[in-house]
C-alpha atoms as a PDB file:
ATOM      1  CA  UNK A   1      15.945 -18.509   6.409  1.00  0.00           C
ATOM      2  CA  UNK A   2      12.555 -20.717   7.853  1.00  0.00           C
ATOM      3  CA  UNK A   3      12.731 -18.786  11.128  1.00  0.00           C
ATOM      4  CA  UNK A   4      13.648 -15.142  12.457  1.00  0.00           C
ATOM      5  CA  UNK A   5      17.676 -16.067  14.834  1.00  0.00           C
ATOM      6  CA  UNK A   6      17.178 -12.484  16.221  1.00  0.00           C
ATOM      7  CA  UNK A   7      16.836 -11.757  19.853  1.00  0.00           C
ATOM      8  CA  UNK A   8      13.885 -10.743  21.223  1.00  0.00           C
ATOM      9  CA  UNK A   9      15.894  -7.410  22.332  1.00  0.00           C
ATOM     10  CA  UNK A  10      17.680  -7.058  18.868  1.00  0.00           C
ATOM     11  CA  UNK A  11      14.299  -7.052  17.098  1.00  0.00           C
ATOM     12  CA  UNK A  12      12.524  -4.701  19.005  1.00  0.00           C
ATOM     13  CA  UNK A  13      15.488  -2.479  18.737  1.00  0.00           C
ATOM     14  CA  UNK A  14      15.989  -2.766  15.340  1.00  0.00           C
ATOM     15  CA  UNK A  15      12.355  -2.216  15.163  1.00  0.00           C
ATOM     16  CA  UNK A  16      12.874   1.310  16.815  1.00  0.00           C
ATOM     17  CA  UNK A  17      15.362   1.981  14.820  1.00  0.00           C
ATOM     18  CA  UNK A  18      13.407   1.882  11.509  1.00  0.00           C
ATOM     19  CA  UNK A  19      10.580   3.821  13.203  1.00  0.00           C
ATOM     20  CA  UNK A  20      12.866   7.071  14.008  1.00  0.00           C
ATOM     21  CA  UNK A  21      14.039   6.233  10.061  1.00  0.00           C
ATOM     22  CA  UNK A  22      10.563   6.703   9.259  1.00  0.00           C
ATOM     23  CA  UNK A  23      10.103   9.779  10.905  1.00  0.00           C
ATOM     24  CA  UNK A  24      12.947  12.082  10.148  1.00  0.00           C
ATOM     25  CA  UNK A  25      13.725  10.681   7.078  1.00  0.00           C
ATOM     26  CA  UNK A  26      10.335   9.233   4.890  1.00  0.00           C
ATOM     27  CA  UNK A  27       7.410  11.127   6.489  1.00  0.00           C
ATOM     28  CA  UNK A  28       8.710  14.723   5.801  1.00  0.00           C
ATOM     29  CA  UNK A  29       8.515  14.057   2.154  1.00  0.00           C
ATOM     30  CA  UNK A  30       4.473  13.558   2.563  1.00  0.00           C
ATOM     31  CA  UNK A  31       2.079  16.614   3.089  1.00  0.00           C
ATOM     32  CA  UNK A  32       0.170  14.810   5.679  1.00  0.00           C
ATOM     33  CA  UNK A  33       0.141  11.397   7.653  1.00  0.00           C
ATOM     34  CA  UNK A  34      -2.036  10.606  10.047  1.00  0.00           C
ATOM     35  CA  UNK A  35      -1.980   8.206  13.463  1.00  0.00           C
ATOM     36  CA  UNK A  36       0.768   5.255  14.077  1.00  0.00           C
ATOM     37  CA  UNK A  37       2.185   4.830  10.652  1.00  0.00           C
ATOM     38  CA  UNK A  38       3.764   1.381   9.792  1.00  0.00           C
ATOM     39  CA  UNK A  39       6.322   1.306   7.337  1.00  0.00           C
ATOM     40  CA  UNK A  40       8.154  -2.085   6.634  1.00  0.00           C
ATOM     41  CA  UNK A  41      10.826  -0.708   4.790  1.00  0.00           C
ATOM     42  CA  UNK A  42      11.149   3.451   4.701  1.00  0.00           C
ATOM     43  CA  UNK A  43      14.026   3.595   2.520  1.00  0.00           C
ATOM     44  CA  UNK A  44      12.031   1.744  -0.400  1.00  0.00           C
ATOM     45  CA  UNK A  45       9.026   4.224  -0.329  1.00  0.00           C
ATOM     46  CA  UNK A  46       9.481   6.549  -3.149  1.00  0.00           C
ATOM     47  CA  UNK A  47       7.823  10.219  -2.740  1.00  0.00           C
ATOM     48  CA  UNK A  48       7.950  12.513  -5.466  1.00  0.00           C
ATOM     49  CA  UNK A  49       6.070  15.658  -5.977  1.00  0.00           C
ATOM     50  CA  UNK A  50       3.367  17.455  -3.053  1.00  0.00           C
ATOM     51  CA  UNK A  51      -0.112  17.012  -2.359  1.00  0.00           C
ATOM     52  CA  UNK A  52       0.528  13.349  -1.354  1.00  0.00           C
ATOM     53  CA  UNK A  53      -1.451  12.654   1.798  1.00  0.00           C
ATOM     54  CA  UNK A  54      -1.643   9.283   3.909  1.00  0.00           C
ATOM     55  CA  UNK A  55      -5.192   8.997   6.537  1.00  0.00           C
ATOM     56  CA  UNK A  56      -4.405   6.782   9.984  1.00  0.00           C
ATOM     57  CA  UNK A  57      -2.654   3.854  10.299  1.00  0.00           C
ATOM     58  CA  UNK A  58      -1.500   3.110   6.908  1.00  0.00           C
ATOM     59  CA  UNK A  59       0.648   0.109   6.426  1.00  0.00           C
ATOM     60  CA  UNK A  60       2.776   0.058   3.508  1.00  0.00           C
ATOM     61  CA  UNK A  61       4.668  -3.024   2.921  1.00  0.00           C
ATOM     62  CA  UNK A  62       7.807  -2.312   0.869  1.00  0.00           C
ATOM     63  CA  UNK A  63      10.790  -4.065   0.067  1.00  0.00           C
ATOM     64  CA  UNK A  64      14.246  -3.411  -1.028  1.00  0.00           C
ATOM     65  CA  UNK A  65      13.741  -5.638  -4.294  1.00  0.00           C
ATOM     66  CA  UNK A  66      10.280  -3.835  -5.279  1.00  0.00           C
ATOM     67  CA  UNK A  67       9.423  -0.104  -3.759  1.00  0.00           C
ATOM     68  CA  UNK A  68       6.484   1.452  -3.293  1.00  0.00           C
ATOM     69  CA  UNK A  69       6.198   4.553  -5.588  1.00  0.00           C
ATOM     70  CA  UNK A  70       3.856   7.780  -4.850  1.00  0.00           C
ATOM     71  CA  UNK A  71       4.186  10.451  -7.782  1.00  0.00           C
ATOM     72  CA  UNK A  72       2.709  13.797  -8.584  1.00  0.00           C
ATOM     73  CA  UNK A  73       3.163  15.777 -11.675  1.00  0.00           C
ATOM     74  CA  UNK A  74       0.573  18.692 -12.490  1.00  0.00           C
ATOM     75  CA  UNK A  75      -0.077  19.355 -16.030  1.00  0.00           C
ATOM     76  CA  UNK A  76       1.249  22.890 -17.300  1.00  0.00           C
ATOM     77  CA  UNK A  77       2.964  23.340 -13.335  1.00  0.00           C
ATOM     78  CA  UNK A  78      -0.901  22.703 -12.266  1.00  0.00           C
ATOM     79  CA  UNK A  79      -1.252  20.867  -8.721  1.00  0.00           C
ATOM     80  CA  UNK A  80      -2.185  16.982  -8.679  1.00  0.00           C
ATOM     81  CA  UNK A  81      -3.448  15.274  -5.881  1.00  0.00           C
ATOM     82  CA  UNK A  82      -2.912  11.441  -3.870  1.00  0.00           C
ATOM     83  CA  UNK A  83      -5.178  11.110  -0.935  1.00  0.00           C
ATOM     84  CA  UNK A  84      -5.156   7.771   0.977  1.00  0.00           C
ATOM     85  CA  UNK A  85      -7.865   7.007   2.994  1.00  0.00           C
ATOM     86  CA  UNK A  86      -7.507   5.349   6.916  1.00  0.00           C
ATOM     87  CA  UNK A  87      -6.539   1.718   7.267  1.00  0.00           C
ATOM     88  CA  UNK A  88      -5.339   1.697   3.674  1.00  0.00           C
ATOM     89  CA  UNK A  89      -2.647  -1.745   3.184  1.00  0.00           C
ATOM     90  CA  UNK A  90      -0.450  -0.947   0.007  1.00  0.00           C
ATOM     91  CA  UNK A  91       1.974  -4.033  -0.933  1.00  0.00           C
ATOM     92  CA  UNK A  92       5.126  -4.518  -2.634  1.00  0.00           C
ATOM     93  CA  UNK A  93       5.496  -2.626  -6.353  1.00  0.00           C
ATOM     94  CA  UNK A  94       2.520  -0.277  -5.881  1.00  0.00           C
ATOM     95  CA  UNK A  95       2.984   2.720  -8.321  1.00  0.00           C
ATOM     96  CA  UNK A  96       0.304   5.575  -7.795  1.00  0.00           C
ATOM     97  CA  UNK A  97       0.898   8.366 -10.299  1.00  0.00           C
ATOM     98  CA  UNK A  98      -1.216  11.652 -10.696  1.00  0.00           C
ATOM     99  CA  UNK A  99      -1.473  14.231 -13.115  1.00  0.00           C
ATOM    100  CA  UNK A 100      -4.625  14.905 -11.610  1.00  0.00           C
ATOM    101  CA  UNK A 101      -6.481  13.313  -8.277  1.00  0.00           C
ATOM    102  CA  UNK A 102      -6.307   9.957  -6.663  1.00  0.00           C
ATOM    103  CA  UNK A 103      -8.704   9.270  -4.045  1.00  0.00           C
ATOM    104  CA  UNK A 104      -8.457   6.418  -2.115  1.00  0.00           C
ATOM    105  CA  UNK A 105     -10.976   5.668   0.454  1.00  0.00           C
ATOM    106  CA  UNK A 106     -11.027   4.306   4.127  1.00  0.00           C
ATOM    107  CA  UNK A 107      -9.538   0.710   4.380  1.00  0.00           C
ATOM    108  CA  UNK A 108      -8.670  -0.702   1.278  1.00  0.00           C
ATOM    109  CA  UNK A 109      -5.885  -3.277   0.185  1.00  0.00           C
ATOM    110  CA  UNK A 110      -4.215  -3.103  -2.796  1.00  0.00           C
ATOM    111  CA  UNK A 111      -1.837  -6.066  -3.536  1.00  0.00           C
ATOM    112  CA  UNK A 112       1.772  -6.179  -4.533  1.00  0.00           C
ATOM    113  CA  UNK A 113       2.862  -4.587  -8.016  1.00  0.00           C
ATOM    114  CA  UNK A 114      -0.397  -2.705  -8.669  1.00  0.00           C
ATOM    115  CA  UNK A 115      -0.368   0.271 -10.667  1.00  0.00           C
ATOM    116  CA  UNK A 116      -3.220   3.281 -10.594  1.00  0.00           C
ATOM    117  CA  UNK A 117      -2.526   6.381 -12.799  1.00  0.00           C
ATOM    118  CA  UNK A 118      -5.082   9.030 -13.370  1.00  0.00           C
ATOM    119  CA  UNK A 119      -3.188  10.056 -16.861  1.00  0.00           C
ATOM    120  CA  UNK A 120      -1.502   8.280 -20.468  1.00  0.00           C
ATOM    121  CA  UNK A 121       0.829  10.880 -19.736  1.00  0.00           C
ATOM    122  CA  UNK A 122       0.998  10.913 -24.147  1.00  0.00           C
ATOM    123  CA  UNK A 123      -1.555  11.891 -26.488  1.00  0.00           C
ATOM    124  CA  UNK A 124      -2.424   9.355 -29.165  1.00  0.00           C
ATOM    125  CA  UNK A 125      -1.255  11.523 -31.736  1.00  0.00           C
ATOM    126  CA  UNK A 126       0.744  13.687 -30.546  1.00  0.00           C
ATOM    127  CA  UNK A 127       3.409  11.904 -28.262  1.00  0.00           C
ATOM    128  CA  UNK A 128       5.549  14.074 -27.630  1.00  0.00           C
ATOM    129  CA  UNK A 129       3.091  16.297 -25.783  1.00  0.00           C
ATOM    130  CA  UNK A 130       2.168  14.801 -22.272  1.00  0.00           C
ATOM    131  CA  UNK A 131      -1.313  14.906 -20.233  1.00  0.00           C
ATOM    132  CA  UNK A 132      -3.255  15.075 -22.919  1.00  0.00           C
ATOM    133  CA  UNK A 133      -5.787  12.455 -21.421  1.00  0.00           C
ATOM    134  CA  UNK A 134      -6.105  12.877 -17.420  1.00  0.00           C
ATOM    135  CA  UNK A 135      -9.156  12.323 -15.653  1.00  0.00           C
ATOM    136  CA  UNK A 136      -9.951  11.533 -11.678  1.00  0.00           C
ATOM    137  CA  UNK A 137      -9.289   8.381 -10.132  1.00  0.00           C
ATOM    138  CA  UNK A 138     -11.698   7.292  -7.167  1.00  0.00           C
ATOM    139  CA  UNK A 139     -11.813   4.121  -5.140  1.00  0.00           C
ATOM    140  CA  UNK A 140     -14.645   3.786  -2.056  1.00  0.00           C
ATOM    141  CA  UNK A 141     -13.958   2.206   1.364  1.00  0.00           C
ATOM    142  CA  UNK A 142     -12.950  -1.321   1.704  1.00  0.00           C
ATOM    143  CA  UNK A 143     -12.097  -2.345  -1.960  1.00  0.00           C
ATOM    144  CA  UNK A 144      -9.258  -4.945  -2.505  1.00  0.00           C
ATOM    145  CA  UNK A 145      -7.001  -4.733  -5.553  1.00  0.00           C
ATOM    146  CA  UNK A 146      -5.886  -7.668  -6.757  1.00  0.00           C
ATOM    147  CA  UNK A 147      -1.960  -8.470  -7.817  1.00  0.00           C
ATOM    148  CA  UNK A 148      -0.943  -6.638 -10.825  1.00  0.00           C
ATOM    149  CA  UNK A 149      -4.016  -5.181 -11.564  1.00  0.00           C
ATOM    150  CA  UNK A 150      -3.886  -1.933 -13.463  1.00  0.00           C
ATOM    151  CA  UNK A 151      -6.521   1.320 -12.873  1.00  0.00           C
ATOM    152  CA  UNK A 152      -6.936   3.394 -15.622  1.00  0.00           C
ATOM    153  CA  UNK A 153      -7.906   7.309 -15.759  1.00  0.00           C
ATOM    154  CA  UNK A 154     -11.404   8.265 -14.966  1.00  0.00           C
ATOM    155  CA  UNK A 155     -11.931   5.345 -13.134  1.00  0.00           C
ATOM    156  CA  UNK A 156     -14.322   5.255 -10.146  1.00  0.00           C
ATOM    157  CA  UNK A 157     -14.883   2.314  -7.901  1.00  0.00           C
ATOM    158  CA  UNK A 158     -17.485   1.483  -5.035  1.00  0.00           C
ATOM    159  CA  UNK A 159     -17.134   0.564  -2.085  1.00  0.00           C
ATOM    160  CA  UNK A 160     -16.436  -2.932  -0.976  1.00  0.00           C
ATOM    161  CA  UNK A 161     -15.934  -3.798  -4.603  1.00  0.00           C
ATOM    162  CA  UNK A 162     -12.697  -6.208  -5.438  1.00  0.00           C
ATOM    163  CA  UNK A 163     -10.657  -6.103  -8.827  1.00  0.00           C
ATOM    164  CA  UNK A 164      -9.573  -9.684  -9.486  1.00  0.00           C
ATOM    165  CA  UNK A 165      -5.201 -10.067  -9.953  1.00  0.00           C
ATOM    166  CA  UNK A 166      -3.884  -9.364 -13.190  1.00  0.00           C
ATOM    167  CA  UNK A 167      -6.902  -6.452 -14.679  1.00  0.00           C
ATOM    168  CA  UNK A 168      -7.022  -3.781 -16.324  1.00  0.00           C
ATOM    169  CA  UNK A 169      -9.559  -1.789 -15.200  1.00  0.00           C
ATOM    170  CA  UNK A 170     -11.300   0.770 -18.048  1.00  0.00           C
ATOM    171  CA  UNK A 171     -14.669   1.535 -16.706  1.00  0.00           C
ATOM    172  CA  UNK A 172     -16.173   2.450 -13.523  1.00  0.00           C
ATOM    173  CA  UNK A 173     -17.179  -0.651 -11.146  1.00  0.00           C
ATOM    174  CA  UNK A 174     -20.508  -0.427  -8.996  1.00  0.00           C
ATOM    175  CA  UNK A 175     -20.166  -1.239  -5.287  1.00  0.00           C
ATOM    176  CA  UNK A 176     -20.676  -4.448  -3.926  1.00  0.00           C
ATOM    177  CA  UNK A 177     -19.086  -6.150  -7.240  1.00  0.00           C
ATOM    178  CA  UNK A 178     -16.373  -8.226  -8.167  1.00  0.00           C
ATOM    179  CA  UNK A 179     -14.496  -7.655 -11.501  1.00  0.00           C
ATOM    180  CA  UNK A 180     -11.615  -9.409 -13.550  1.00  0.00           C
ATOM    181  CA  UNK A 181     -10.046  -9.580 -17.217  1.00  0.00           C
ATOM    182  CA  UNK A 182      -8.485  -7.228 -20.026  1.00  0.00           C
ATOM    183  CA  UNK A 183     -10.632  -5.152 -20.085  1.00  0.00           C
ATOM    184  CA  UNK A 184     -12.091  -6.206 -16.887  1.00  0.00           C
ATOM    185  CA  UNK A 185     -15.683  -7.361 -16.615  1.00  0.00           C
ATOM    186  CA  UNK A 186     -18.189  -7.900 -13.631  1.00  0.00           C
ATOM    187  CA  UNK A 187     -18.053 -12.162 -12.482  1.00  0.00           C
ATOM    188  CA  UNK A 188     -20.130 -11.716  -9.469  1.00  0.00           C
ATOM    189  CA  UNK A 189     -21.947  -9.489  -6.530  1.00  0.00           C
ATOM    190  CA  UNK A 190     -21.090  -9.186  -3.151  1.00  0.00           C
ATOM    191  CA  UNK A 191     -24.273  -9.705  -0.822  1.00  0.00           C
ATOM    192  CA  UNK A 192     -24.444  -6.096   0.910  1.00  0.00           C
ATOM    193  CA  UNK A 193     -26.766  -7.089   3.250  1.00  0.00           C
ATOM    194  CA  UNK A 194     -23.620  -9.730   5.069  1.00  0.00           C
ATOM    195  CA  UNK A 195     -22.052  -8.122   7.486  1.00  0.00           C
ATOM    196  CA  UNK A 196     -18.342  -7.418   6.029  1.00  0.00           C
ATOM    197  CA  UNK A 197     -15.541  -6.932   8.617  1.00  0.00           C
ATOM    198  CA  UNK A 198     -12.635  -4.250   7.468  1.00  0.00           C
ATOM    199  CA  UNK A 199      -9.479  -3.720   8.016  1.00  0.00           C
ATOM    200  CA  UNK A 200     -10.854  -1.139  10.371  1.00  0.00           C
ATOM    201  CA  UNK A 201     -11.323  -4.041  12.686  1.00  0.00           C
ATOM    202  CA  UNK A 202      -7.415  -4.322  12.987  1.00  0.00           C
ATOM    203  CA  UNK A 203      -7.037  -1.311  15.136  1.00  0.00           C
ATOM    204  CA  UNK A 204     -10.378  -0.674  17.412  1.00  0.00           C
ATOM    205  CA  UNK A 205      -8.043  -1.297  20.307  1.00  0.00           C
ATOM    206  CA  UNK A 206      -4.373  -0.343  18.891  1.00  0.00           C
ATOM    207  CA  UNK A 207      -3.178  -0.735  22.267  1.00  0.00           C
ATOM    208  CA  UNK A 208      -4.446  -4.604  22.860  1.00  0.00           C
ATOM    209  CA  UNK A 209      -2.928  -5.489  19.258  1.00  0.00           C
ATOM    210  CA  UNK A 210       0.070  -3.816  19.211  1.00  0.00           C
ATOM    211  CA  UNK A 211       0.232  -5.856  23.017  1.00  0.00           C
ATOM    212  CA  UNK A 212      -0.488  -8.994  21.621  1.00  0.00           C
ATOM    213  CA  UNK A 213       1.856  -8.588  18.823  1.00  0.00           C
ATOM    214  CA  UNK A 214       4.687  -8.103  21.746  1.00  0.00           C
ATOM    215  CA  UNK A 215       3.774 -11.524  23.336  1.00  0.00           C
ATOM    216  CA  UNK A 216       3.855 -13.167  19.900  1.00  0.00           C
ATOM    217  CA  UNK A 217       7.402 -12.115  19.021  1.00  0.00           C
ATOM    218  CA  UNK A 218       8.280 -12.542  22.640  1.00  0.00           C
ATOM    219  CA  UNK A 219       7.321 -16.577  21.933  1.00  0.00           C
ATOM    220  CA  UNK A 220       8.789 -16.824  18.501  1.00  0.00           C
ATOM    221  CA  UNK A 221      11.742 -15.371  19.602  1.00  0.00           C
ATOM    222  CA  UNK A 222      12.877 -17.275  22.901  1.00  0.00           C
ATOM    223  CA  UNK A 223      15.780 -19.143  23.068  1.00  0.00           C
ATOM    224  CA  UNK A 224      17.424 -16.863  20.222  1.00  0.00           C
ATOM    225  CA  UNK A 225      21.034 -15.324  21.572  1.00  0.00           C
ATOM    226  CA  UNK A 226      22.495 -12.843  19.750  1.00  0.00           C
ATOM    227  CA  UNK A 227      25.619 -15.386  19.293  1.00  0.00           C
ATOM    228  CA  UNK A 228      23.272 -17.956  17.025  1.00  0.00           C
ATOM    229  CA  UNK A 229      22.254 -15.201  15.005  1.00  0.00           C
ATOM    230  CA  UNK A 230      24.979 -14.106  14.314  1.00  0.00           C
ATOM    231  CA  UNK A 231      26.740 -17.773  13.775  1.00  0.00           C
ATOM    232  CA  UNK A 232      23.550 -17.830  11.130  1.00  0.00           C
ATOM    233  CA  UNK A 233      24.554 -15.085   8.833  1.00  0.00           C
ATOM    234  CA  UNK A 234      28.178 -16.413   8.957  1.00  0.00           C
ATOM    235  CA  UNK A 235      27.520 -20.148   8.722  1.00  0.00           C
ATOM    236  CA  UNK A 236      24.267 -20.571   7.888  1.00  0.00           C
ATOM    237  CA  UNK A 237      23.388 -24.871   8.084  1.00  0.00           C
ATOM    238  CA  UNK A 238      20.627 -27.080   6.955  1.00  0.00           C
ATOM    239  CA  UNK A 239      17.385 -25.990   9.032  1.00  0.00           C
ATOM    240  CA  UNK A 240      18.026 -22.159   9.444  1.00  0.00           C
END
């Protein structure tokens, strides 16, 4: 479809309706979320194991076609840990798996089909015997993952660094540094001393956004009936 034939009403209650989804159903599973939660899709957010924790407003952007999986598995019945900072934006695909700890600091992105684990989960050796190689995974505030990228075990990463699409990230990155390639290498420095505007900014005043967002739909919306909607799922025609 090029536009959204919903209602104004039908959207916003629709839009309701996947927000009481999200909190009987998808939020229990975590240890701890904090403040105004948005979930695009709560049914494609995968949650297995405990210690997972989300900070304020995170927005994770699932889809039915490519979830968003959060996994814990101690070694030997032994706790692991995901913490996710406030702010944090996690995309389509995202896989974060721990044998161990996952930190992820205060407004970071990380783009669709990323994958962080903290483990090989085999030994080189020996594969039948698993966690054999687990070490901490850190990222700072404000980095930005790039598509596909993968974060290997032991990795830490400083803040306001960004991991180029497609890595594979083997080594620990400085702050203020951008990195790409297999295995993925520094390209260039981010200037600390320009001032760098987070996703932080998004939600100094929740209320005036979350307002403005209203009014936007409110314009996109009118003139939609809940009869052309529905005569575009049935019929669709050239231009929907």
């Amino acid at each position: 479809m090029r536009k959204d034939h919903r209602p104004y009403w039908l959207k916003h209650w629709l839009l309701r309706l996947r927000r009481w989804r999200c909190r009987h159903f998808l939020l229990p599973q975590f240890d701890g979320v904090g403040r105004d939660p948005e979930i695009m899709h709560p049914p494609s957010v995968q949650v297995f194991g405990r210690n997972i924790r989300l900070g304020d407003f995170p927005h994770l952007i699932s889809t039915p076609d490519n979830c968003i999986r959060f996994t814990t598995l101690g070694h030997r019945g032994g706790d692991a840990f995901i913490n996710v900072g406030n702010y944090v934006l996690i995309s389509p695909g995202v896989r974060i798996s721990a044998a161990e700890s996952i930190t992820i600091g205060n407004a970071c992105m990380i783009a669709a089909n990323v994958y962080i684990s903290d483990s090989d989960w085999h030994g080189l050796y020996n594969r039948t015997r698993p966690f054999r190689c687990t070490a901490p995974i850190t990222l700072g505030n404000n980095v930005w993952i790039g598509d596909s990228a993968i974060i290997c075990k032991g990795v830490s990463i400083g803040d306001n660094s960004v991991v180029g699409a497609g890595s594979v990230v083997t080594r620990d990155v400085p702050e203020n540094t951008v990195v790409a390639g297999n295995p993925a290498r520094e390209i260039k420095k981010i200037n600390p001393a320009r001032r760098m505007i987070t996703r932080e900014a998004l939600f100094a005043d929740a209320f005036r956004q979350a307002h403005n967002m209203d009014a936007l739909d409110r314009m996109l919306l009118q003139g939609n009936s809940l009869r052309g909607w529905l005569r575009s799922l049935i019929f669709p025609r050239q231009g929907d």
